[in-house]
Each structure stands twice: as structure tokens, then as C-alpha cells.
C-alpha atoms as a PDB file:
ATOM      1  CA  UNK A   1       0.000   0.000   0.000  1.00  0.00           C
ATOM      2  CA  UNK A   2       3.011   2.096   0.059  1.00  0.00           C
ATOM      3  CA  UNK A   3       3.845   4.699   2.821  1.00  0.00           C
ATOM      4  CA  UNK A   4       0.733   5.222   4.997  1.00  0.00           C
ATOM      5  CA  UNK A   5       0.326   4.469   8.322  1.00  0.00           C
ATOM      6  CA  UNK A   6      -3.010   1.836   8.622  1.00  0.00           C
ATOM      7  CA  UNK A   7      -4.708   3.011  11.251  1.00  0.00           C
ATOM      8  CA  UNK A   8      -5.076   6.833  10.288  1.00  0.00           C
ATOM      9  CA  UNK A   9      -4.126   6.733   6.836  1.00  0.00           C
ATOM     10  CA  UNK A  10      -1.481   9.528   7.238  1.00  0.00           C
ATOM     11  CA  UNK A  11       0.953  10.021   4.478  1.00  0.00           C
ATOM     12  CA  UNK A  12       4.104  11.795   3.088  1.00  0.00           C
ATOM     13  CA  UNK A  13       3.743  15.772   2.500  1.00  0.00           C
ATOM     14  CA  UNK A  14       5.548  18.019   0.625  1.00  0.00           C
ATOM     15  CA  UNK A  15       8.639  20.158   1.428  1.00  0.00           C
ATOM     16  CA  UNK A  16      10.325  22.657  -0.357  1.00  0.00           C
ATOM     17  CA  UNK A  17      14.321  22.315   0.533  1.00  0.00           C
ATOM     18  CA  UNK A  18      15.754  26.150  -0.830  1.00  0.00           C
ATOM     19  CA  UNK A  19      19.321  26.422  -1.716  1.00  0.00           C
ATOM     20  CA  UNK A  20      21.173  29.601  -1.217  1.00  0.00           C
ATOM     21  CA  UNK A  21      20.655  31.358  -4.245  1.00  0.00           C
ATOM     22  CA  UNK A  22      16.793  30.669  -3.017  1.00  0.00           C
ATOM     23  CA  UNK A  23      16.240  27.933  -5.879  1.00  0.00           C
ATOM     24  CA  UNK A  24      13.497  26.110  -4.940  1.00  0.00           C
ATOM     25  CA  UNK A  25      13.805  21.838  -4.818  1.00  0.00           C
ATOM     26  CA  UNK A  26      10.506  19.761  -3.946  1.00  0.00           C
ATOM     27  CA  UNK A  27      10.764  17.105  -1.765  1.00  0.00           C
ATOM     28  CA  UNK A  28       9.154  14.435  -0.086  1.00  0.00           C
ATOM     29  CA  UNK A  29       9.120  14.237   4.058  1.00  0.00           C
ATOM     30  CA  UNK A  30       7.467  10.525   5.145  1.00  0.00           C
ATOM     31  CA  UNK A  31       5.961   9.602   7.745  1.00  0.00           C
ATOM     32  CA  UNK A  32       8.231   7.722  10.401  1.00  0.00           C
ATOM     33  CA  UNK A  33       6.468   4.253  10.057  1.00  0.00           C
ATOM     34  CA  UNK A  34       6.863   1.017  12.196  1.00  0.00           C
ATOM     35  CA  UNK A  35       5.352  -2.506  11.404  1.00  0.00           C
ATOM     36  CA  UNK A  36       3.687  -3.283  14.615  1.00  0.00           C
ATOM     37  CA  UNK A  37       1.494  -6.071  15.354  1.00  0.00           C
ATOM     38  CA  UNK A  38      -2.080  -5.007  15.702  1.00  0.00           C
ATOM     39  CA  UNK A  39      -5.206  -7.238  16.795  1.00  0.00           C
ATOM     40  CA  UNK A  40      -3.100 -10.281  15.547  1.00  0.00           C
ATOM     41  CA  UNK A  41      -2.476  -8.550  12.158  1.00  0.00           C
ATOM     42  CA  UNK A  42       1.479  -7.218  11.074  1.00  0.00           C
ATOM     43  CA  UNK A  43       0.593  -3.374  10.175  1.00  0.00           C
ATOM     44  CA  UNK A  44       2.167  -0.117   9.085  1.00  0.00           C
ATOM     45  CA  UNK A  45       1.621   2.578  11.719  1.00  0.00           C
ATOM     46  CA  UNK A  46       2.839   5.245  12.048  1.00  0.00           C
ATOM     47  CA  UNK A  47       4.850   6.633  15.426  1.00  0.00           C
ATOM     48  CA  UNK A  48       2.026   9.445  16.073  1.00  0.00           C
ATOM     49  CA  UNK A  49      -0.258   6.321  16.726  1.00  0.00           C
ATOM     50  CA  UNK A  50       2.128   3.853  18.236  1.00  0.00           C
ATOM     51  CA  UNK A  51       2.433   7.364  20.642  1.00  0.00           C
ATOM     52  CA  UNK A  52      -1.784   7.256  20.939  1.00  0.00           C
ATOM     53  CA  UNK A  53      -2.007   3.593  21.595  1.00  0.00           C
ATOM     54  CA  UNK A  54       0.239   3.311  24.383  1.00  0.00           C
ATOM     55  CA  UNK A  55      -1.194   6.354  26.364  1.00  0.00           C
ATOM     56  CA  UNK A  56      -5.052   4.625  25.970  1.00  0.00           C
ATOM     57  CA  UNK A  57      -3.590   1.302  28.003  1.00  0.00           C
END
């Protein structure tokens, strides 16, 4: 499914990285993603929710 967290469905954004003549470069920040394992299930999720999880116990 590529680089989305599966609970949330989060996903990469995108940056503009400016050099010093003030040239603009696009570029892609991800998500920081983890495979956890989730109601018995391997998953992609991402740290926001690993974060959300824990703090619900």
C-alpha cells in the first residue's frame, strides 16, 4: 500500500528544501512508520499512533 500508516491513513507531504541562491527543490518528508502487530495482524503505523495507543492502556 506504500507509505501510509493503517490506522489513520497519514501520508508523506511536501517540502520545499531552498538552496542559497533561493532555488526552490521539492521534496518528499514521510511519515516515520513502524510494522507493529495489531489485533493479531502485522501493520504499518505510524509513530504518532504507536504514541496514541500506548497512552489509551
Amino acid at each position: 500500500m506504500g507509505k501510509k500508516c493503517d490506522i489513520c491513513g497519514r501520508g508523506s507531504k511536501k517540502g520545499a528544501q531552498r538552496s542559497h541562491s533561493n532555488i526552490k527543490t521539492l521534496k518528499r518528508q514521510n511519515i516515520n512508520l513502524q510494522t507493529k502487530t495489531v489485533d493479531g495482524k502485522k501493520k504499518k503505523v505510524c509513530t504518532k499512533c504507536i504514541k496514541t495507543m500506548a497512552k489509551m492502556k
